[in-house]
PDB file of N, CA and C in Angstrom:
ATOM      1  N   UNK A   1      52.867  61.563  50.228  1.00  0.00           N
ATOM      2  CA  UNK A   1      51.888  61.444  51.262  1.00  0.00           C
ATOM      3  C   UNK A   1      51.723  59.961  51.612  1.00  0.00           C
ATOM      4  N   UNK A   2      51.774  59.670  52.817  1.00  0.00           N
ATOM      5  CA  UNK A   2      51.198  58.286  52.861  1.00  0.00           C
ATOM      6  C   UNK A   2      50.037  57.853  53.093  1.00  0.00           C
ATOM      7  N   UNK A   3      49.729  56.598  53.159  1.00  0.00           N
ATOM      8  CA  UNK A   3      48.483  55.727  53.002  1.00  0.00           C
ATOM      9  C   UNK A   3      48.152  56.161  54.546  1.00  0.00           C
ATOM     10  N   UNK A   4      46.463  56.367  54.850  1.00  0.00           N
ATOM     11  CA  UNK A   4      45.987  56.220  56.419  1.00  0.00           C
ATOM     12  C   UNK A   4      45.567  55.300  56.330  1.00  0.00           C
ATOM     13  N   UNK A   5      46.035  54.670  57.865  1.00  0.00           N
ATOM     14  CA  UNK A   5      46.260  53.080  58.250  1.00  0.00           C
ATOM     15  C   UNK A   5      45.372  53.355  59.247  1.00  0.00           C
ATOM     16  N   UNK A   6      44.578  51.762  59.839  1.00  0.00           N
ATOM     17  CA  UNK A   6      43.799  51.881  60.546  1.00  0.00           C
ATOM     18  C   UNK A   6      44.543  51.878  61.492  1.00  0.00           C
ATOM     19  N   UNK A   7      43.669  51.901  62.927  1.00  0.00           N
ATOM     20  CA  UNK A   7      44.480  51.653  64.190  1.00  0.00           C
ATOM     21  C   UNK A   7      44.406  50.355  64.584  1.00  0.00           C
ATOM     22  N   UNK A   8      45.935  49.746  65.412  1.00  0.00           N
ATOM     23  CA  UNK A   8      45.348  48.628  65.336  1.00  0.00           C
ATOM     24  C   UNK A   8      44.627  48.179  66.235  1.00  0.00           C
ATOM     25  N   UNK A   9      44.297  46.544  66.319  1.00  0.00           N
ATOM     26  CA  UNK A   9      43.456  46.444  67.227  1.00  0.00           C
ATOM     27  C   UNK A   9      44.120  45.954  68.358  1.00  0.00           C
ATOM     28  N   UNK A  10      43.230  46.061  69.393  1.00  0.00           N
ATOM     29  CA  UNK A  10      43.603  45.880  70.648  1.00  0.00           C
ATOM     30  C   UNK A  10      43.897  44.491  70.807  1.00  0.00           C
ATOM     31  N   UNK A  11      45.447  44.605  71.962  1.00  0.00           N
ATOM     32  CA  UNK A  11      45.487  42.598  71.555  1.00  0.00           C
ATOM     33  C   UNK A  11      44.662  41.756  72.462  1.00  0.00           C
ATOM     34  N   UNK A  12      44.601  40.699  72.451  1.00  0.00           N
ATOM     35  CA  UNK A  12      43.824  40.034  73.039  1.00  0.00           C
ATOM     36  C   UNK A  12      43.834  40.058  74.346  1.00  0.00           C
ATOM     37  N   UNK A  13      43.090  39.433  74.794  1.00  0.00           N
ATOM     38  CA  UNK A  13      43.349  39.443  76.436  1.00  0.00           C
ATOM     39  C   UNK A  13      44.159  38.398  77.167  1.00  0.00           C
ATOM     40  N   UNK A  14      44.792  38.099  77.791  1.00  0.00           N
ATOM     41  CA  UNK A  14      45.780  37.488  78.412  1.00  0.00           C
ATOM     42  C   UNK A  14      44.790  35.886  78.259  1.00  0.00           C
ATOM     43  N   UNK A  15      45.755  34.877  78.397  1.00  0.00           N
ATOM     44  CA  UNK A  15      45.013  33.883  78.804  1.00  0.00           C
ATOM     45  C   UNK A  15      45.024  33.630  80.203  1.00  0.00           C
ATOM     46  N   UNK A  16      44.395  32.863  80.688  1.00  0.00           N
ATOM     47  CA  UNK A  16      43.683  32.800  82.357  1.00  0.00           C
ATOM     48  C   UNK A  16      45.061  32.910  82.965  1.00  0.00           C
ATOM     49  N   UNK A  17      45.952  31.840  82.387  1.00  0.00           N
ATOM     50  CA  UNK A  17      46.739  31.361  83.203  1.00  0.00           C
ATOM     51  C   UNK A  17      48.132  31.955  83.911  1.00  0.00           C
ATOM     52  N   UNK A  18      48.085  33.229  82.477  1.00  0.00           N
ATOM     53  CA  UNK A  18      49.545  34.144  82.460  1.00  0.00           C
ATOM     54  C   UNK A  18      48.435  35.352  83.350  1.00  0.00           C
ATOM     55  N   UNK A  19      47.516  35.228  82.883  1.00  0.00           N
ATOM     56  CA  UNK A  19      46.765  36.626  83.903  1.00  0.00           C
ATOM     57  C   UNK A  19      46.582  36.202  85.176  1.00  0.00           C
ATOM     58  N   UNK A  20      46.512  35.353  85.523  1.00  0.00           N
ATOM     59  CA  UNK A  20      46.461  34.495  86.929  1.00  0.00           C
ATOM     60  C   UNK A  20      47.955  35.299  87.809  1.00  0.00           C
ATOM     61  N   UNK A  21      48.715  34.658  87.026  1.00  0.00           N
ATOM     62  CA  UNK A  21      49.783  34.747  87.695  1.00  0.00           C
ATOM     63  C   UNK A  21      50.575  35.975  87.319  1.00  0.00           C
ATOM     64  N   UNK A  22      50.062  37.417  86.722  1.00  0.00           N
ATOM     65  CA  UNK A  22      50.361  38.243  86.620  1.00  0.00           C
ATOM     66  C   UNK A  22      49.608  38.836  88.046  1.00  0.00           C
ATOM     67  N   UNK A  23      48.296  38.515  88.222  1.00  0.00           N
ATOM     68  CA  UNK A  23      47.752  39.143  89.441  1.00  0.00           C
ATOM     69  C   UNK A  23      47.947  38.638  90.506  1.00  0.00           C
ATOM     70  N   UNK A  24      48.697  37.172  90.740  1.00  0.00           N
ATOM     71  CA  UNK A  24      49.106  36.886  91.443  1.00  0.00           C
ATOM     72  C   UNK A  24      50.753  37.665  92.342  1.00  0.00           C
ATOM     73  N   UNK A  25      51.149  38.046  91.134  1.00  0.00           N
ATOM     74  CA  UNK A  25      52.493  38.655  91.290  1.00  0.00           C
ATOM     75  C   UNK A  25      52.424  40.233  91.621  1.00  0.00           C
ATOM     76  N   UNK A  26      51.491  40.710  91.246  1.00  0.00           N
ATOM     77  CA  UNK A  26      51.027  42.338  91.957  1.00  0.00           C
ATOM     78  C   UNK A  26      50.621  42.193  93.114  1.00  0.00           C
ATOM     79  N   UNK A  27      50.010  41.221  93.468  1.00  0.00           N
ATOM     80  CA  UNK A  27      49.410  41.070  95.171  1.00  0.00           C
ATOM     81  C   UNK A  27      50.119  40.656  95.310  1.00  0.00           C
ATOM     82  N   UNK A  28      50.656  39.782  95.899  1.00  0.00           N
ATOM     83  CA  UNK A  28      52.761  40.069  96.351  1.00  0.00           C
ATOM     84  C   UNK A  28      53.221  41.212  96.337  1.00  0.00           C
ATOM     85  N   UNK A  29      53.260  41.727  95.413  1.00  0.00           N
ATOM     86  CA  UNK A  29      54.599  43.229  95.421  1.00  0.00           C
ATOM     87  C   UNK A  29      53.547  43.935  96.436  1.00  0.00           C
ATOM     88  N   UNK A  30      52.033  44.144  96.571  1.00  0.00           N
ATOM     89  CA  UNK A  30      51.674  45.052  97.333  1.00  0.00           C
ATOM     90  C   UNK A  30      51.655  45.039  98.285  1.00  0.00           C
ATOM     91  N   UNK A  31      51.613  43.825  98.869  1.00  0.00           N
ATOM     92  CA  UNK A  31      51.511  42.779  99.961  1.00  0.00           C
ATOM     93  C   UNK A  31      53.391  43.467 100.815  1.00  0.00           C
ATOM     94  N   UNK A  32      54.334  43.355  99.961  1.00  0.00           N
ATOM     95  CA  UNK A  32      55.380  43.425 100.589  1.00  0.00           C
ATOM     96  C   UNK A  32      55.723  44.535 100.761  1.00  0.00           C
ATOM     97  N   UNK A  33      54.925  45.614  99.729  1.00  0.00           N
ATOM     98  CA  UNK A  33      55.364  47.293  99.992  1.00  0.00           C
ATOM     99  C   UNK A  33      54.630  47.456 101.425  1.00  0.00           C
ATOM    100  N   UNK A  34      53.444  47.202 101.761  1.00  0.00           N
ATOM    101  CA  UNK A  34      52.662  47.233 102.422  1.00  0.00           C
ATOM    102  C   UNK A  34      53.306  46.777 104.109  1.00  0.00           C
ATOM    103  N   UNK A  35      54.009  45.841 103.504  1.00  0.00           N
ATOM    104  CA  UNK A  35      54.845  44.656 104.875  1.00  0.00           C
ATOM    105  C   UNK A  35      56.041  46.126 105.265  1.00  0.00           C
ATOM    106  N   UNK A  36      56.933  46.492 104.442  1.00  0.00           N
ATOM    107  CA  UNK A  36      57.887  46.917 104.516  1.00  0.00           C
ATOM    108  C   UNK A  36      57.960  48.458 105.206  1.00  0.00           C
ATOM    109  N   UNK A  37      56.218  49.079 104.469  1.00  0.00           N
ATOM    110  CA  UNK A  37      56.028  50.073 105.244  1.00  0.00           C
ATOM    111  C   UNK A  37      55.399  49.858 106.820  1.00  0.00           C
ATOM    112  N   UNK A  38      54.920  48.753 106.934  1.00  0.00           N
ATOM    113  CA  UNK A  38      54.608  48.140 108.523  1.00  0.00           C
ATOM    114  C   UNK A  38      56.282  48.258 109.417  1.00  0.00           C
ATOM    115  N   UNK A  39      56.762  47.318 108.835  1.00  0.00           N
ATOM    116  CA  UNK A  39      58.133  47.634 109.105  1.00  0.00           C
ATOM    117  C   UNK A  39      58.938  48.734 109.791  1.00  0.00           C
ATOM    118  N   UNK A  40      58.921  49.794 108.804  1.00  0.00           N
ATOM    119  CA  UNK A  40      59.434  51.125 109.148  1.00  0.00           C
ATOM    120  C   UNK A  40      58.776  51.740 110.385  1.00  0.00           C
ATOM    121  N   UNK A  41      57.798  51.778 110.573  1.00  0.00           N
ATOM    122  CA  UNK A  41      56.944  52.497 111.372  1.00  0.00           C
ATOM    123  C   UNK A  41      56.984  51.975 113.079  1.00  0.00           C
ATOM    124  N   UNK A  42      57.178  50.359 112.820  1.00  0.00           N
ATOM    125  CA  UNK A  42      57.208  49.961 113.712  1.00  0.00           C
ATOM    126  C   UNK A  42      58.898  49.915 114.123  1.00  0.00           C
ATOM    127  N   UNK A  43      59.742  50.191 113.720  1.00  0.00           N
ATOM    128  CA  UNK A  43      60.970  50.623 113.993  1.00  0.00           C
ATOM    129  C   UNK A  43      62.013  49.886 113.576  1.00  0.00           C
ATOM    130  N   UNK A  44      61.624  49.104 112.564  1.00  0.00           N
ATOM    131  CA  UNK A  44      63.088  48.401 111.942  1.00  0.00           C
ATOM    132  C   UNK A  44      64.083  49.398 111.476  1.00  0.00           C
ATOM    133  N   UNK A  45      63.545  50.160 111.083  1.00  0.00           N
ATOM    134  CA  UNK A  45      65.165  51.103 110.018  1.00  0.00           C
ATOM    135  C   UNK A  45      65.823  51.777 111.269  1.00  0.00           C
ATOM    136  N   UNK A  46      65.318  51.859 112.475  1.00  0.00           N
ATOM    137  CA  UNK A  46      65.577  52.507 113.475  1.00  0.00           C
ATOM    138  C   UNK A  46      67.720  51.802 113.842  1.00  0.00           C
ATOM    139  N   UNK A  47      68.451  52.703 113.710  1.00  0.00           N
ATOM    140  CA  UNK A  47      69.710  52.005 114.091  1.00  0.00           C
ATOM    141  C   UNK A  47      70.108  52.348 115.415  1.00  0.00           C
ATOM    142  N   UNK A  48      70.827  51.598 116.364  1.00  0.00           N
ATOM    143  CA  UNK A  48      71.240  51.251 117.663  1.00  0.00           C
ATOM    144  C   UNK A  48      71.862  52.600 117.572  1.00  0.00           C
ATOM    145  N   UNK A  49      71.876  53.389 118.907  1.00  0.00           N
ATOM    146  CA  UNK A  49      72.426  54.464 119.090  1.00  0.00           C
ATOM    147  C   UNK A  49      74.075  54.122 119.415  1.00  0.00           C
ATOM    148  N   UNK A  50      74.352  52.688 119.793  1.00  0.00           N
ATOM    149  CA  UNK A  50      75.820  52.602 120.742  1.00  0.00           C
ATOM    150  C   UNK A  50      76.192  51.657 119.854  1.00  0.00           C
ATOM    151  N   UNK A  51      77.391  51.678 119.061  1.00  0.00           N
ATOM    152  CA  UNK A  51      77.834  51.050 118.037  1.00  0.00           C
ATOM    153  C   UNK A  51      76.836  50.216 116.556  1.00  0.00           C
ATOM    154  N   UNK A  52      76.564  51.282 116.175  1.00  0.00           N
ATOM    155  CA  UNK A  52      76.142  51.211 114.975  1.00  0.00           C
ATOM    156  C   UNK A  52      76.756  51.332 113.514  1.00  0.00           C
ATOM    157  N   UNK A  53      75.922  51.287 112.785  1.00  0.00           N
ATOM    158  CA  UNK A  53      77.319  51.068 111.687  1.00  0.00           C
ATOM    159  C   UNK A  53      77.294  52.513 110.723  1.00  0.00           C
ATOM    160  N   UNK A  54      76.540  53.716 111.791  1.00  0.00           N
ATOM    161  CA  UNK A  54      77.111  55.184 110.975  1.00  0.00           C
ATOM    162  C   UNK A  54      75.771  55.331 110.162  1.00  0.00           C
ATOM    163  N   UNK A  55      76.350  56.306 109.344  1.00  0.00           N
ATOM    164  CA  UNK A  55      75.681  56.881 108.259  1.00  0.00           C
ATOM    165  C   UNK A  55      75.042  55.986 107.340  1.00  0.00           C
ATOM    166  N   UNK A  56      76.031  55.162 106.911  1.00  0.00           N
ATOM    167  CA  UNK A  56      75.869  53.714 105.822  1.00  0.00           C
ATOM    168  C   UNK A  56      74.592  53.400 106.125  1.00  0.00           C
ATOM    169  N   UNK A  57      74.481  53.116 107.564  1.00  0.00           N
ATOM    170  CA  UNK A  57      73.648  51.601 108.301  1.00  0.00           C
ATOM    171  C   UNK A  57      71.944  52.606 107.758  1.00  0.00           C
ATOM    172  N   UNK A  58      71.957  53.782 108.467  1.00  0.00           N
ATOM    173  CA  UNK A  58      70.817  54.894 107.915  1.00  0.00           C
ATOM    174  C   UNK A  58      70.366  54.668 107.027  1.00  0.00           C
ATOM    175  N   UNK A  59      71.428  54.538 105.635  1.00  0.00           N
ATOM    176  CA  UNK A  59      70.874  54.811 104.597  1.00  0.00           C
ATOM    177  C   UNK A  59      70.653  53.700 103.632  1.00  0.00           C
ATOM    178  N   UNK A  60      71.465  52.502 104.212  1.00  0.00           N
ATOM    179  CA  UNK A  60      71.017  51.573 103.775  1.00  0.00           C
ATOM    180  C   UNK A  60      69.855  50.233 104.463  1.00  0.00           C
ATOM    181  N   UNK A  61      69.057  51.024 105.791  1.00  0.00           N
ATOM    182  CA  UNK A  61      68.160  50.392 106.174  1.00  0.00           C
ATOM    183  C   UNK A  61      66.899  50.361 105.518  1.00  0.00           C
ATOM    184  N   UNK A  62      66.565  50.573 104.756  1.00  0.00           N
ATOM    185  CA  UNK A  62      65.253  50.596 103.618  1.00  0.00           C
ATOM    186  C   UNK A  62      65.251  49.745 102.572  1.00  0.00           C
ATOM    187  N   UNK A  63      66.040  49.216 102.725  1.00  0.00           N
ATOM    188  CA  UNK A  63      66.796  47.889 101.849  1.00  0.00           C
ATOM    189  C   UNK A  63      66.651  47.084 102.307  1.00  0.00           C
ATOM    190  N   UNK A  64      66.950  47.301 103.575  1.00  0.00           N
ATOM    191  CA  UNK A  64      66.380  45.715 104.392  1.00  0.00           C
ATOM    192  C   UNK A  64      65.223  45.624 105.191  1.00  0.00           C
ATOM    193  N   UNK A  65      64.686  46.584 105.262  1.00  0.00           N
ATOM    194  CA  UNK A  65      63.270  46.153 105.614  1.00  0.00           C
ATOM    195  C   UNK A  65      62.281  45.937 103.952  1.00  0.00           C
ATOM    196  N   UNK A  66      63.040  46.475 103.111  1.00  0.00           N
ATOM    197  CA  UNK A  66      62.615  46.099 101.578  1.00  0.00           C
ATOM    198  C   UNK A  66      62.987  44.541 101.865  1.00  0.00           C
ATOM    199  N   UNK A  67      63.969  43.785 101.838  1.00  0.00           N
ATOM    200  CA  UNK A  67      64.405  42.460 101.994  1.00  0.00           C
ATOM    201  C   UNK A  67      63.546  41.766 102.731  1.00  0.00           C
ATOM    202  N   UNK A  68      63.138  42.224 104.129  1.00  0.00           N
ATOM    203  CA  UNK A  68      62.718  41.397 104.915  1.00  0.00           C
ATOM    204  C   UNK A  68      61.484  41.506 104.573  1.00  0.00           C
ATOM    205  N   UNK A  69      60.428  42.338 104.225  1.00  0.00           N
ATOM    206  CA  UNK A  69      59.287  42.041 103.885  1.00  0.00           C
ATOM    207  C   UNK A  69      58.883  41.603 102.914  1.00  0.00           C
ATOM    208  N   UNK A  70      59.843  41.013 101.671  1.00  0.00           N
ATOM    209  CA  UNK A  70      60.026  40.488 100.112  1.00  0.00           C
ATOM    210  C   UNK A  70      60.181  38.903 100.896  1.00  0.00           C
ATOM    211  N   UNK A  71      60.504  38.627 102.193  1.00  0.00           N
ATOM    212  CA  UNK A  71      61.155  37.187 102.404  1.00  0.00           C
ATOM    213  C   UNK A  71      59.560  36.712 103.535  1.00  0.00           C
ATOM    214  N   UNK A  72      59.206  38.042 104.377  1.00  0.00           N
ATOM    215  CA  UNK A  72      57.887  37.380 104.627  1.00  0.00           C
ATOM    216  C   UNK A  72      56.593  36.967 103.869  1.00  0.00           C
ATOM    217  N   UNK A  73      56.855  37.968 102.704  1.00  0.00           N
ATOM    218  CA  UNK A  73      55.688  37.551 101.705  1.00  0.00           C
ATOM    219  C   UNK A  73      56.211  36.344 100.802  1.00  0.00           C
ATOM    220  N   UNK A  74      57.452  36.042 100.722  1.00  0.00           N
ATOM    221  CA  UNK A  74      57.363  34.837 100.004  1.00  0.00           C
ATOM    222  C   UNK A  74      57.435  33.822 101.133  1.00  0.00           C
ATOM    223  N   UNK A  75      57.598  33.802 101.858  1.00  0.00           N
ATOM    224  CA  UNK A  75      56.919  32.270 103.328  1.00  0.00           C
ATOM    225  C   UNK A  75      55.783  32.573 103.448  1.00  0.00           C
ATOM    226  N   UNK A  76      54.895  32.915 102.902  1.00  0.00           N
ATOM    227  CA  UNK A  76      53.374  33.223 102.958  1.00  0.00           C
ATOM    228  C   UNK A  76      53.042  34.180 103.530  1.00  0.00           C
ATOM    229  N   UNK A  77      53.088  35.259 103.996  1.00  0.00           N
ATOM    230  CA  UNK A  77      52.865  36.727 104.435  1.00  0.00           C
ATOM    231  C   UNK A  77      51.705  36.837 105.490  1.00  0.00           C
ATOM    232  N   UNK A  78      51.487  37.737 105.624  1.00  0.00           N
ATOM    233  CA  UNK A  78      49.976  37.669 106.452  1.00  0.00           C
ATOM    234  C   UNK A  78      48.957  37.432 105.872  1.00  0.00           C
ATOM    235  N   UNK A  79      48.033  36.866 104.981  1.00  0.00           N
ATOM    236  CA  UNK A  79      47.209  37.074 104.031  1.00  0.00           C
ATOM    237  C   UNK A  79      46.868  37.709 103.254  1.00  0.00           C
ATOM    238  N   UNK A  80      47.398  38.986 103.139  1.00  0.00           N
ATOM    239  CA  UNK A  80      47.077  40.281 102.522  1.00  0.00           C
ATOM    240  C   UNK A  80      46.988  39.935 100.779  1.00  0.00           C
ATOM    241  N   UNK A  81      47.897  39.395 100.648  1.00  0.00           N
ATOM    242  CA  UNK A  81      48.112  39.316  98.892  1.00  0.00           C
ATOM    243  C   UNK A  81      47.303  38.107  98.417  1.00  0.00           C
ATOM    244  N   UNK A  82      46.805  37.343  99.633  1.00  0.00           N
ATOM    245  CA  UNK A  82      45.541  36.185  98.900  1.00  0.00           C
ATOM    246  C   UNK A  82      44.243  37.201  98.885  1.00  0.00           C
ATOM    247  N   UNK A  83      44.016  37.821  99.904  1.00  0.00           N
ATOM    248  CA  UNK A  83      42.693  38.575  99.473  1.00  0.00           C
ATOM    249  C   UNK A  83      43.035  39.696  98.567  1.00  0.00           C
ATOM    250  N   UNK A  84      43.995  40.196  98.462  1.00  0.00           N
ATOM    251  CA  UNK A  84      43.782  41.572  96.900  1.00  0.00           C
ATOM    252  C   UNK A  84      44.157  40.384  95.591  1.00  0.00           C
ATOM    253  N   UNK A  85      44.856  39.728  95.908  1.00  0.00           N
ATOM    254  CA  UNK A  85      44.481  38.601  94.687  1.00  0.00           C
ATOM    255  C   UNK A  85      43.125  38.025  93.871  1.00  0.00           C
ATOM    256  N   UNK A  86      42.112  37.778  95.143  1.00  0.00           N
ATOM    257  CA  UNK A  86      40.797  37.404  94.935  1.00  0.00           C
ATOM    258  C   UNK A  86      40.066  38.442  94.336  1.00  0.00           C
ATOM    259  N   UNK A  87      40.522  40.275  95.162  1.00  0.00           N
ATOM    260  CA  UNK A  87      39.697  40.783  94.895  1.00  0.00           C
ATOM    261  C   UNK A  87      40.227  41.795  93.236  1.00  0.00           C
ATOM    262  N   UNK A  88      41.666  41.214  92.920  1.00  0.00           N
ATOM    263  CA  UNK A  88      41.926  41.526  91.542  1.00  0.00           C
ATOM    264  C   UNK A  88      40.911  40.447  90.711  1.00  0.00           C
ATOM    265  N   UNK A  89      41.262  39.082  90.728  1.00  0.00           N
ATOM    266  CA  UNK A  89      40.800  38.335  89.359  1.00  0.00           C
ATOM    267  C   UNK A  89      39.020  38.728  90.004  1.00  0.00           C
ATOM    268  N   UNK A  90      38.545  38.837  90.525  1.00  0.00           N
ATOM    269  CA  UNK A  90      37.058  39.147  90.679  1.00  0.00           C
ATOM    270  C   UNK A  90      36.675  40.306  89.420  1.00  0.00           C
ATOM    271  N   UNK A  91      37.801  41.315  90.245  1.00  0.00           N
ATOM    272  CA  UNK A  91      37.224  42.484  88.854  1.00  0.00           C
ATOM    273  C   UNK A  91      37.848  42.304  87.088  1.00  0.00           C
ATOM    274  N   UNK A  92      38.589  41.444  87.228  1.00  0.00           N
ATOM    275  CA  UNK A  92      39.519  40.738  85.991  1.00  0.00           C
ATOM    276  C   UNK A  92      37.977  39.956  85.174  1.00  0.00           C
ATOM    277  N   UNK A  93      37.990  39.047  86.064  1.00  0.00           N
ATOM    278  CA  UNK A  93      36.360  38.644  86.001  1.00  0.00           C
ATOM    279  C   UNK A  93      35.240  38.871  85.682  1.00  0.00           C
ATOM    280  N   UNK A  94      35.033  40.478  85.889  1.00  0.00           N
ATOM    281  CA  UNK A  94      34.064  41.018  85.335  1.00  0.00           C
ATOM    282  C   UNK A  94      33.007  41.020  86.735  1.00  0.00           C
ATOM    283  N   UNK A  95      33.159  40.525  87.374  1.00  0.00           N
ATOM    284  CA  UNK A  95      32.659  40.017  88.926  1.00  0.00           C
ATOM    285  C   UNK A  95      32.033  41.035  89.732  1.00  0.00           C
ATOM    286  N   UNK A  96      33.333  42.321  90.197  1.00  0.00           N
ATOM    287  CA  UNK A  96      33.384  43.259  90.885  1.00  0.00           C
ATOM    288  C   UNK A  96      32.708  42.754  92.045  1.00  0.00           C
TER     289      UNK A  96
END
């Protein structure tokens, strides 16, 4: 039989600086899912009816509006990922 072990404890909490820039890096990614689905809607994946590049071009247009909205959020994006940034470390914060 073995020994019962406690559970352990919970680890600490990040320090500011790696949690900073962990929430910094989620508001980005949401920021660009967000960009990419703007994207689509507004008709990037859309391919040219008169020499296009087929089936391929279809299925690999979600890739590049994935690309292109990964390249507007890193030239600074529309603001989106500074305010869910603020409004992450707020509740990180304890703030809400």
């Amino acid at each position: 039989m073995h020994p019962i072990q406690s559970l352990p404890t919970p680890a600490s909490p990040a320090p500011p600086a790696s949690r900073d820039a962990a929430l910094n890096k989620a508001a980005s990614a949401l920021e660009s899912t967000f960009l990419a689905e703007m994207l689509k809607y507004a008709g990037a994946e859309q391919t040219p009816r008169d020499f296009g590049g087929g089936i391929g071009e279809s299925q690999f247009a979600s890739f590049l509006a994935q690309a292109e909205a990964d390249a507007i959020t890193k030239n600074g994006g529309i603001g989106l990922s500074r305010a869910i940034y603020a409004a992450l470390k707020a509740r990180a914060d304890g703030q809400r």
